[in-house]
Protein backbone atom coordinates (compact mmCIF):
# COMPACT_ATOMS: atom_id res chain seq x y z
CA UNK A 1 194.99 47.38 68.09
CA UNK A 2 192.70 47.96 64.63
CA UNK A 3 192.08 51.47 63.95
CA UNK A 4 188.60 52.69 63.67
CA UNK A 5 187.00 54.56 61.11
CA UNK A 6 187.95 57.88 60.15
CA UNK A 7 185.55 60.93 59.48
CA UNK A 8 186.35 60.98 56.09
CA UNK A 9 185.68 56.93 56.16
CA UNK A 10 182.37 57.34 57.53
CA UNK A 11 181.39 60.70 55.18
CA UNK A 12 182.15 58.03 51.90
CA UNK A 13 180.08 55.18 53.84
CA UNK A 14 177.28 57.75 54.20
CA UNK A 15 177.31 58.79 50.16
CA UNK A 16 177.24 54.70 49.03
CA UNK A 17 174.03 54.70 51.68
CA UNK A 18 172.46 57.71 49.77
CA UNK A 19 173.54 56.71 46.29
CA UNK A 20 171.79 53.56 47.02
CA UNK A 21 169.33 54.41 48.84
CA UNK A 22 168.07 57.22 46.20
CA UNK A 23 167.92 55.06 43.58
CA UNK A 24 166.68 51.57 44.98
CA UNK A 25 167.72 47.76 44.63
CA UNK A 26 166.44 46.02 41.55
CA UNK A 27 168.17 42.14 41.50
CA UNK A 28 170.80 40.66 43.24
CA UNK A 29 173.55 40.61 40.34
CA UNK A 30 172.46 44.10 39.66
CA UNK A 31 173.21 45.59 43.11
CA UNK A 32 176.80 43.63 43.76
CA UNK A 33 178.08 44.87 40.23
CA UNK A 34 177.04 48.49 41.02
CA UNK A 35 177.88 48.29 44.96
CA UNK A 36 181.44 46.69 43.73
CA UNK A 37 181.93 49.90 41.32
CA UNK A 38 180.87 52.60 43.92
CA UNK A 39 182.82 51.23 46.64
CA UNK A 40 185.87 51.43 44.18
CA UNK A 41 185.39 54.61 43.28
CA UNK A 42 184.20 56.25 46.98
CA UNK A 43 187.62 54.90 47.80
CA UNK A 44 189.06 57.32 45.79
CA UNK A 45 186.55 59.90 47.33
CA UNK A 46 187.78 59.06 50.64
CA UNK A 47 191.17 59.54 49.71
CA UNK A 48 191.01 63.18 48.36
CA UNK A 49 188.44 63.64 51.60
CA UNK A 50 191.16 62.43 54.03
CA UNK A 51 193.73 64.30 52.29
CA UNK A 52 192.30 68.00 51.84
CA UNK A 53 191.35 68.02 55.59
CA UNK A 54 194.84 66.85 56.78
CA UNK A 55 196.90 68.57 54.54
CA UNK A 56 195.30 71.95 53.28
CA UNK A 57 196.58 75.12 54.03
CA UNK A 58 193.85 75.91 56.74
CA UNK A 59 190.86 73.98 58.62
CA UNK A 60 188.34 72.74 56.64
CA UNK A 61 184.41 72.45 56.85
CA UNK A 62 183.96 68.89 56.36
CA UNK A 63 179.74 69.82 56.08
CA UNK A 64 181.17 72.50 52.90
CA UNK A 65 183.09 69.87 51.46
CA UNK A 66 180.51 67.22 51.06
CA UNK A 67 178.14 69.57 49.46
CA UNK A 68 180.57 70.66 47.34
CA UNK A 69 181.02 66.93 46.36
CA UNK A 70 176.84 66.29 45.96
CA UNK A 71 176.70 69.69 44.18
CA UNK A 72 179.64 68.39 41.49
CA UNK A 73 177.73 65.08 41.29
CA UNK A 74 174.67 66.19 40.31
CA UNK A 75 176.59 68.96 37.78
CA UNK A 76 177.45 66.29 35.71
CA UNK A 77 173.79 65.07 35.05
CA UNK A 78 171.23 67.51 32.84
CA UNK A 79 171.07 70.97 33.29
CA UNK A 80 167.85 70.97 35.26
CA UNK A 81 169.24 68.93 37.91
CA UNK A 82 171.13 70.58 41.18
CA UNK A 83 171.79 69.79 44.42
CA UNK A 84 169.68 72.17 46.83
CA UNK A 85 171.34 73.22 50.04
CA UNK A 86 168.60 73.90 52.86
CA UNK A 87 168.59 78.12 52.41
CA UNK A 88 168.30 77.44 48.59
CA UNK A 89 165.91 74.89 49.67
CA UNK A 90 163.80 77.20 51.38
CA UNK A 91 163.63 79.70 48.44
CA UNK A 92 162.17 76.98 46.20
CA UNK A 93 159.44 76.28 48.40
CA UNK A 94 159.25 80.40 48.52
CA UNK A 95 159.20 80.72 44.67
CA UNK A 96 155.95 78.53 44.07
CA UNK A 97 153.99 80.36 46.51
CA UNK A 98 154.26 83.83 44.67
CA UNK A 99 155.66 86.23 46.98
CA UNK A 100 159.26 86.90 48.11
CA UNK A 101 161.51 89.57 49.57
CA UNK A 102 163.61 90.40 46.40
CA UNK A 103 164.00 92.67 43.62
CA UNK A 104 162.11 91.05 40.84
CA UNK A 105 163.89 90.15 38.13
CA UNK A 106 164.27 87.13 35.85
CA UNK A 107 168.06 85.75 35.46
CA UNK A 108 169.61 83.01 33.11
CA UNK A 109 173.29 82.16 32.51
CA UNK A 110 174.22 82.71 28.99
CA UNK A 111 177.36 82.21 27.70
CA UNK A 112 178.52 81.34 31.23
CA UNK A 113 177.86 84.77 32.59
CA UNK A 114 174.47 85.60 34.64
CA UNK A 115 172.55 87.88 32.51
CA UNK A 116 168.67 89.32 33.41
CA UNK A 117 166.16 87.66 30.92
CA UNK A 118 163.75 90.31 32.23
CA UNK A 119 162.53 92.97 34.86
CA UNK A 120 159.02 92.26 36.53
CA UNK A 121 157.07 95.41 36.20
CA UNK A 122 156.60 97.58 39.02
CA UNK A 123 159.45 96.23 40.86
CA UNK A 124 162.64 97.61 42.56
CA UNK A 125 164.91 95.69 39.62
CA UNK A 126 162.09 97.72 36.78
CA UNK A 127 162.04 101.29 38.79
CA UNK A 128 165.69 100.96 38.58
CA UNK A 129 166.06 100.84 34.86
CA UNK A 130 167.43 97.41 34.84
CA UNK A 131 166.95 95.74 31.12
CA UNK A 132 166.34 92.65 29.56
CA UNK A 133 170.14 91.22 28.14
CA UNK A 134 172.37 93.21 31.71
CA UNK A 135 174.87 91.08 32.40
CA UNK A 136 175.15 90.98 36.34
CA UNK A 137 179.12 90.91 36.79
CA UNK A 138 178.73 91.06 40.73
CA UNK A 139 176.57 90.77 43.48
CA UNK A 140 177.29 92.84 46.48
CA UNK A 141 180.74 92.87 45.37
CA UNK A 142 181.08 88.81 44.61
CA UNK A 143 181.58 87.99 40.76
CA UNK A 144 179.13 85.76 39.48
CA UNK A 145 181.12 84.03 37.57
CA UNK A 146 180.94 80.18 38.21
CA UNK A 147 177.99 80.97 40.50
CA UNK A 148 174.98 79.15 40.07
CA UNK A 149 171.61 80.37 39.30
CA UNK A 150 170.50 79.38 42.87
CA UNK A 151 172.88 80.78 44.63
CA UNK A 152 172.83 84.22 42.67
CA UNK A 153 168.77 84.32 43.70
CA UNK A 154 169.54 83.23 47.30
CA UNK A 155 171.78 86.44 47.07
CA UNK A 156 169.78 88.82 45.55
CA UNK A 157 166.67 87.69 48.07
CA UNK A 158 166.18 88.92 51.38
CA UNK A 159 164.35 90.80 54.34
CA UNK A 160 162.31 94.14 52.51
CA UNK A 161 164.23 97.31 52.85
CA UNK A 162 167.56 95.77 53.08
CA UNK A 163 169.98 96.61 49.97
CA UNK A 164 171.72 94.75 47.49
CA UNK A 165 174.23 96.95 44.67
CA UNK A 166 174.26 94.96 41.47
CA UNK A 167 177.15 95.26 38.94
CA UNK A 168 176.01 95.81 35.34
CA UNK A 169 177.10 95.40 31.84
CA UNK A 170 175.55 97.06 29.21
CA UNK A 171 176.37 96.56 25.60
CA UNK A 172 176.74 99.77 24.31
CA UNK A 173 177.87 100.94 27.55
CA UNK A 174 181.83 101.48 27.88
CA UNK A 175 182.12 100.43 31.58
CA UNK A 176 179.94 98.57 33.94
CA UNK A 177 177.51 100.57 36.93
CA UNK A 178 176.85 99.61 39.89
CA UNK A 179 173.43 99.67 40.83
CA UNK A 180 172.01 100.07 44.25
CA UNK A 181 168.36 98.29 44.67
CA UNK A 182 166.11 98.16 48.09
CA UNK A 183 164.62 95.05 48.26
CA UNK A 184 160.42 94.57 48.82
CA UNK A 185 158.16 92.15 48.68
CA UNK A 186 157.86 90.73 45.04
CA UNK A 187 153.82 89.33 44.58
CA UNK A 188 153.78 87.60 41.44
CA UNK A 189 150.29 88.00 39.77
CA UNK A 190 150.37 84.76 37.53
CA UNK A 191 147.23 84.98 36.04
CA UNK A 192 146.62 88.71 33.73
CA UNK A 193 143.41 89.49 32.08
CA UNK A 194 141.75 92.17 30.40
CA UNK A 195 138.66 92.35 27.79
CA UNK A 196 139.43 93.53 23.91
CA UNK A 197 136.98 95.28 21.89
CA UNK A 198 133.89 94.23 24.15
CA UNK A 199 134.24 90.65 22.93
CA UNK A 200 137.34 89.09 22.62
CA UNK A 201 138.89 87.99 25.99
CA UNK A 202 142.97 88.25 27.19
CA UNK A 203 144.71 86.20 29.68
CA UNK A 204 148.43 85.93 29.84
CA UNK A 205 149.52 83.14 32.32
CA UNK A 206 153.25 84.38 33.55
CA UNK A 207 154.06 81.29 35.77
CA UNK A 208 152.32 78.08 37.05
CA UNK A 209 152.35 78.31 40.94
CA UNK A 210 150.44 77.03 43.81
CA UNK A 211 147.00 79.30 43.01
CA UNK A 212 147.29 79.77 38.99
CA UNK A 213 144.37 77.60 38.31
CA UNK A 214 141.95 79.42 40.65
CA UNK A 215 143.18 82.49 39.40
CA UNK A 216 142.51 81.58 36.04
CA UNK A 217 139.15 80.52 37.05
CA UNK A 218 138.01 83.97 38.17
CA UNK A 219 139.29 86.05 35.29
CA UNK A 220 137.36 84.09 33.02
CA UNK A 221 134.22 84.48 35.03
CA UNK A 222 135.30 87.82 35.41
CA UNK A 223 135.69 88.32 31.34
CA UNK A 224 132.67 86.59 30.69
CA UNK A 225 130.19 88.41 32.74
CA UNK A 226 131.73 91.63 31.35
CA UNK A 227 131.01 90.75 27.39
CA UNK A 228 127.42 92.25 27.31
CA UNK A 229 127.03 89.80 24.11
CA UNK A 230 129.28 87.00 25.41
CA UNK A 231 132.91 86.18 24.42
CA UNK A 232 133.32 85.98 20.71
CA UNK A 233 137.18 84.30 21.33
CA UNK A 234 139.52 84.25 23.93
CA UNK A 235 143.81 84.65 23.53
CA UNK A 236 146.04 82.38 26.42
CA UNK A 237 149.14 83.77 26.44
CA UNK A 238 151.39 81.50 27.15
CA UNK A 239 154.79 83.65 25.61
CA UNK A 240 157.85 84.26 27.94
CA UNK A 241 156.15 81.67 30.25
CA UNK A 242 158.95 79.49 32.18
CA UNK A 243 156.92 76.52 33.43
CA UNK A 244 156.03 76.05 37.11
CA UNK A 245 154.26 73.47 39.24
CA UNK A 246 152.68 70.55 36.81
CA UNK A 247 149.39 69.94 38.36
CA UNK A 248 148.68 73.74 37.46
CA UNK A 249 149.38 72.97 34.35
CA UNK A 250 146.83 70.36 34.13
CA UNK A 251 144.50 72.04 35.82
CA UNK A 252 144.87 75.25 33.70
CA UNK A 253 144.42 72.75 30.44
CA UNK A 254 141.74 70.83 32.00
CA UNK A 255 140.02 74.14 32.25
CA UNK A 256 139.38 74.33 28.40
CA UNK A 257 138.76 70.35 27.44
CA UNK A 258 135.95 68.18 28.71
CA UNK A 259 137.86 64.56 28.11
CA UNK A 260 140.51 63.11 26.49
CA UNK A 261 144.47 63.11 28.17
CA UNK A 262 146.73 66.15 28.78
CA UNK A 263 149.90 64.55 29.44
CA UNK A 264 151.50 61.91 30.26
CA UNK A 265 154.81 60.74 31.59
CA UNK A 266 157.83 58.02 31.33
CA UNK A 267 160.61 57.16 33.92
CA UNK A 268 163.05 54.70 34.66
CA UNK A 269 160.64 53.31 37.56
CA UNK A 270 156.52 53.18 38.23
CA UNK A 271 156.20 55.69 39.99
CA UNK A 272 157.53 58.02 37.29
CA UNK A 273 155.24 56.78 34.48
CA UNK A 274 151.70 58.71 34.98
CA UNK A 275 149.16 60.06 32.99
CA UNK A 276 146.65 63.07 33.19
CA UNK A 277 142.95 63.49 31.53
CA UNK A 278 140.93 65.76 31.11
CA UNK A 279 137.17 66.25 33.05
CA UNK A 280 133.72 67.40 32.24
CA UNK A 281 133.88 71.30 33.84
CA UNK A 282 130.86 73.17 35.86
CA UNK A 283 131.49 76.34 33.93
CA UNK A 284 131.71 75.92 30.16
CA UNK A 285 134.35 78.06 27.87
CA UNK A 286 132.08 77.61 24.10
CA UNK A 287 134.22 80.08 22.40
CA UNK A 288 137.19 79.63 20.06
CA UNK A 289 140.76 79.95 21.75
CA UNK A 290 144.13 80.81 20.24
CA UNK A 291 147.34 80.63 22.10
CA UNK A 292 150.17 82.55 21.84
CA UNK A 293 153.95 80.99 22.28
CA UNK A 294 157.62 81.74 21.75
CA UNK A 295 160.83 80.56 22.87
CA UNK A 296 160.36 81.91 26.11
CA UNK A 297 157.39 79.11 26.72
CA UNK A 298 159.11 76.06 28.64
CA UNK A 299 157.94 73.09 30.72
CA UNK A 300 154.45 73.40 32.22
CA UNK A 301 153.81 75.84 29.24
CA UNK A 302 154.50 73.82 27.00
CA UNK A 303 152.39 70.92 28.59
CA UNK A 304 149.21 73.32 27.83
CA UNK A 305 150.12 74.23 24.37
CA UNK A 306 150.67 70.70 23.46
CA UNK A 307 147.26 69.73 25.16
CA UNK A 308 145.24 72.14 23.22
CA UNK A 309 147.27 71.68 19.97
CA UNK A 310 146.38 68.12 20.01
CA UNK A 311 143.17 67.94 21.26
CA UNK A 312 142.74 70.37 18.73
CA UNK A 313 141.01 72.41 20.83
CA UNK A 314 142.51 75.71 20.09
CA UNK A 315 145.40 77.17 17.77
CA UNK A 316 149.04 77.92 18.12
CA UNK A 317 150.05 81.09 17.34
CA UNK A 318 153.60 82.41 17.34
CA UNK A 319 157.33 80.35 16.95
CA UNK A 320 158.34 77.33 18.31
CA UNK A 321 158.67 77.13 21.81
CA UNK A 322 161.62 76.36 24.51
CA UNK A 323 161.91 72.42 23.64
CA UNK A 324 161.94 71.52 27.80
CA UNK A 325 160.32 67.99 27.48
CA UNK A 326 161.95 66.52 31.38
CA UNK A 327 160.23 66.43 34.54
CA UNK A 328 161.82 67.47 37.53
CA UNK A 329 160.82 65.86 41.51
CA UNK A 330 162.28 67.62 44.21
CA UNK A 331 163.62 65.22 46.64
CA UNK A 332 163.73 66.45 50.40
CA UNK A 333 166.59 65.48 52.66
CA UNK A 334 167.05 64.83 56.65
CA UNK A 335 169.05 68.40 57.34
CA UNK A 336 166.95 70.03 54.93
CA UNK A 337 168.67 70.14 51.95
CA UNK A 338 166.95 68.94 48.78
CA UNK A 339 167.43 67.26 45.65
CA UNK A 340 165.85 68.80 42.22
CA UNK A 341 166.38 65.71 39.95
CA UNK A 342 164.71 64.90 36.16
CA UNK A 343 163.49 61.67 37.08
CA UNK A 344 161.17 61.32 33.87
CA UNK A 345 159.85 63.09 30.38
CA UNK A 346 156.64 64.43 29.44
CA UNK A 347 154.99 63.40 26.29
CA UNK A 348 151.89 65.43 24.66
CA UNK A 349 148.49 63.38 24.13
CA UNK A 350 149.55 62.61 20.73
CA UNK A 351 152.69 60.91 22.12
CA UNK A 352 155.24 63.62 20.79
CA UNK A 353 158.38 64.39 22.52
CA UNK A 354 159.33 67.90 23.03
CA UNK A 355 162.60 67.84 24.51
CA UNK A 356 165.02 69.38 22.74
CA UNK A 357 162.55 70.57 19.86
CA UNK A 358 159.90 72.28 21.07
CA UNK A 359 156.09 72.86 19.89
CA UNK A 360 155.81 73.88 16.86
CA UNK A 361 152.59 76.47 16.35
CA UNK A 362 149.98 75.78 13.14
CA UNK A 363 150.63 79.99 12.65
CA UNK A 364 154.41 81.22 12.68
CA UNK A 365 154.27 84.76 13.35
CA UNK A 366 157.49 85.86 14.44
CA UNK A 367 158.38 88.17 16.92
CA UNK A 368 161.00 91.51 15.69
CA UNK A 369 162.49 94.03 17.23
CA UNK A 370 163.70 97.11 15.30
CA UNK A 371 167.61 97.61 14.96
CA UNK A 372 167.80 100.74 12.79
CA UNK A 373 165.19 103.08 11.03
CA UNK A 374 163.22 100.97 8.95
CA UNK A 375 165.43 97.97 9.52
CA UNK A 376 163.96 94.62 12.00
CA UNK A 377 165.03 91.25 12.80
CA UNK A 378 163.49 88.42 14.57
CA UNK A 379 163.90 87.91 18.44
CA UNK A 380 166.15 84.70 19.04
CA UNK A 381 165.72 83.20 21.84
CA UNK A 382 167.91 80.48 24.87
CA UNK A 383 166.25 77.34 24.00
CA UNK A 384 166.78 74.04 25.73
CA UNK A 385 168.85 72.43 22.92
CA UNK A 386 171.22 75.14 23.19
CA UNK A 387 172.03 74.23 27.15
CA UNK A 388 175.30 72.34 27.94
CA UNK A 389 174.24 68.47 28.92
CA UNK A 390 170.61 68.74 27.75
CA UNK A 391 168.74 65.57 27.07
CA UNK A 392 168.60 64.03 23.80
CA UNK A 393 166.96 61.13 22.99
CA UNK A 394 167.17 59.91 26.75
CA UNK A 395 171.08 61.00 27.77
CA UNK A 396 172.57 64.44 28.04
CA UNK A 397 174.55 66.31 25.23
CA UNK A 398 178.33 66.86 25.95
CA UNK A 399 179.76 70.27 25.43
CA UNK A 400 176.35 71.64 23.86
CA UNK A 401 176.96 75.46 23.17
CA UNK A 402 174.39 78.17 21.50
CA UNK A 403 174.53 78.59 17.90
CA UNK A 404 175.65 81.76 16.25
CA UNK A 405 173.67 83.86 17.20
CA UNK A 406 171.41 82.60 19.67
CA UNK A 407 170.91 82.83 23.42
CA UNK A 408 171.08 86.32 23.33
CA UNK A 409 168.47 89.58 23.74
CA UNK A 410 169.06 92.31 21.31
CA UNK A 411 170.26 95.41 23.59
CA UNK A 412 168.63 98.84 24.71
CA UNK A 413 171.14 100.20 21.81
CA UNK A 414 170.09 98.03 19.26
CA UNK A 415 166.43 97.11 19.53
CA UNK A 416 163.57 98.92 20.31
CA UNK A 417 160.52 97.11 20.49
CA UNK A 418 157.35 97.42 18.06
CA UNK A 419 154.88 99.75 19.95
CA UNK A 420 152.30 97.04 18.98
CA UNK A 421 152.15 93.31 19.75
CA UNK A 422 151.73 92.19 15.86
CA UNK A 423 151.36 88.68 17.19
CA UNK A 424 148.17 89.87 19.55
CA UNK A 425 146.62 91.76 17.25
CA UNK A 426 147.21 88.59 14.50
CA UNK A 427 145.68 86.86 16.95
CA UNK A 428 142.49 89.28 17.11
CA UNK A 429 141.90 89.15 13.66
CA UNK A 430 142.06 85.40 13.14
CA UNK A 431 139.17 85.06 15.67
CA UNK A 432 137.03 87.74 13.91
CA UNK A 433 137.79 85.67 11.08
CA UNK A 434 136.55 82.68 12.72
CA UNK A 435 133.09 84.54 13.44
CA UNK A 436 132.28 85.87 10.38
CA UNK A 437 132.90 82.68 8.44
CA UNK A 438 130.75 80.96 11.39
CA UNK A 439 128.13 83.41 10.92
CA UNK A 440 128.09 83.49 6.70
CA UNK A 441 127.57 79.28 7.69
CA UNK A 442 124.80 79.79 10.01
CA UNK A 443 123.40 81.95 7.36
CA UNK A 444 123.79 79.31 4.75
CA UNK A 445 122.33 76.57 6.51
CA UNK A 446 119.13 78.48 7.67
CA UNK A 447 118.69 79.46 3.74
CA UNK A 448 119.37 75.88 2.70
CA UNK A 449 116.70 74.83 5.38
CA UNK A 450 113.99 77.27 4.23
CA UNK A 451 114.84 76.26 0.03
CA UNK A 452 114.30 72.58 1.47
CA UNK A 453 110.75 73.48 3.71
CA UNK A 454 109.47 75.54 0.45
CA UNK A 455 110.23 72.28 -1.80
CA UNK A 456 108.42 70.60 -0.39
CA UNK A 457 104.46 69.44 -1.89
């Protein structure tokens, strides 16, 4: 009698339909030569499958295995790619809406060990004393090491009031603290504003999500109708800015230009290849604009700064940025697990690629922290080409490490930050620059027009 199919049989027939059905048929030849490959190597799948759950030491989920298997797949593509399981899933769809149950901090791996990029003001992980450059050895008790950066949010999120204890390593500190933290609702404000010296308008932009656009939109009425005189300049800050949701991003740049493209993409397939321009707007923003950027502006950020750099629309001000040039599509899934693939790169108007390089601003004006009395050095910052498997020049880079140096906050110990923000207040000055000269030329022109009226017979 022939034997039917085994679980493990069916689990590997179910990946080739995926694998294929993900990424599409293109020509005959094409499809037999890859199908031929797969089914050689989902043999070899099947055989590890078949084995673990008949000979390890105790039952195993056949559901945890098989993620385990997607999750390793996609770990071998870029950074930026992961497989989503549906809780992690759901926290994605969370995160772009601007309010979660959490503690409110910002988290990166560095060096392979989770470590807090920053606290978000007035929240549990800031009223706690938590600083940028903790490493976060544990959560509730489960080292973080090998965990990713999903799964250490999905743990650190939850219901408000609940608690979460947090073990931290501080340099400087001779053994790590736990930290106990009550979770609450975490509203992220994306859009900032406030006016500067009665003419000179600020709005910092700290992530592009769902309502960033209309937000902008109102502090800049807002700004406007508080200049008695009008705005004289306005400052985007766009520093320490991770990215977000791309059609903010275009929105937020379409804001400032009246034609011309913003972006523009290129994929493997059609649908990946797309471009974005720019529209006349209802309310008009005359003024001159500088924008501020560091290594801490990725992605969506990015996308702006390049916009206005190259429309030429406004001035860079700052260091070179993150270098995060990919595009990202999340790809839903029948149990409600997800798929966060790059599926394409972004290029600038100009056609520049940033990936891996970054913008670079017409004003360096770096950023320092001071180590000792009367001693500074600049910040250095994580930058894309420092992440294992980053793209370069279309394929990921193998074994990719941060240079001496890099990837790394200074600590409480070591730095303490300038009381003022010289890049700000550089930023200030360049605009009243830009008036005066634009007034001495108004002035000039109106004399050169009365010396040519009196000329004449």
């Amino acid at each position: 009698m022939q034997r039917g199919w085994t679980k493990p049989q069916w689990a590997a027939l179910f990946v080739l339909f995926f694998w294929l059905g993900l990424f599409g048929v293109r020509d005959h030849a094409e499809v037999r030569a890859v199908s031929d490959e797969t089914y050689e190597k989902l043999k070899i799948f099947t055989d590890v499958l078949e084995k673990v759950q008949q000979n390890y030491l105790e039952p195993v989920d056949s559901k945890k295995l098989m993620y385990g298997a997607i999750k390793g797949m996609l770990e071998t593509l870029d950074p930026h790619s992961a497989f989503l399981d549906p809780d992690i899933y759901k926290e994605l769809q969370v995160e772009t809406k601007g309010s979660f149950g959490g503690l409110g901090i910002e988290i990166t791996i560095r060096d392979g060990v989770l470590t807090i990029v920053s606290p978000i003001e007035d929240t549990p992980a800031f009223r706690a004393g938590l600083k940028a450059g903790d490493r976060i050895l544990k959560i509730d008790g489960q080292p973080t090491k090998e965990m990713s950066l999903f799964e250490a949010v999905k743990r650190m999120r939850g219901k408000k009031g609940t608690e979460v204890v947090l073990t931290v390593a501080r340099e400087g500190s001779p053994e790590p603290m736990d930290v106990k933290l009550v979770r609450d609702i975490i509203k992220i404000r994306s859009v900032k504003s406030r006016l500067i010296e009665n003419a000179y308008g600020y709005v910092r932009i700290t992530q592009f999500q769902e309502d960033t656009s209309e937000e902008l939109k109102k502090a800049l009425k807002d700004l406007e109708s508080q200049s008695q005189a009008g705005l004289k300049g306005l400052v985007l800050d766009l520093r320490n800015n991770p990215g977000g949701l791309l059609d903010q991003a275009v929105q937020v740049a379409d804001e400032f230009l009246e034609s011309g493209k913003i972006v523009y993409t290129d994929g493997r397939i059609d649908s990946q290849r797309m471009e974005f321009f720019a529209h006349p707007q209802k309310d008009k923003h005359p003024y001159s604009m500088i924008v501020l950027v560091n290594g801490g502006s990725a992605s969506a950020s990015e996308i702006v700064a390049g916009a206005l750099q190259d429309q030429r629309r406004a001035v860079l001000l700052g260091t070179t940025t993150f270098g995060k040039g990919s595009v990202q599509t999340i790809i839903p899934l029948e149990d409600g697990s997800g798929l966060k693939l790059t599926t394409a790169q972004y290029f600038t108007p100009s056609g520049r690629s940033i990936q891996a390089k970054g913008i670079e601003p017409d004003i360096v004006v770096p950023e320092k922290v001071r180590v000792a009395a009367g001693e500074e050095k600049p910040i250095e910052f994580l930058r894309e080409r420092d992440l294992e498997r980053h793209l370069e020049k279309g394929g990921p880079v193998e074994g990719a490490k941060p240079e001496e140096g890099q990837g790394r906050e200074p600590s409480e110990s070591e730095a303490q930050p300038e009381q003022n923000d010289v890049q700000l207040d550089r930023a200030i000055e360049i605009l009243k620059s830009w008036e005066i000269f634009q007034a001495l030329g108004r002035q000039q022109s109106a004399v050169a027009m009365e010396g040519a009226q009196a000329s004449r017979p």
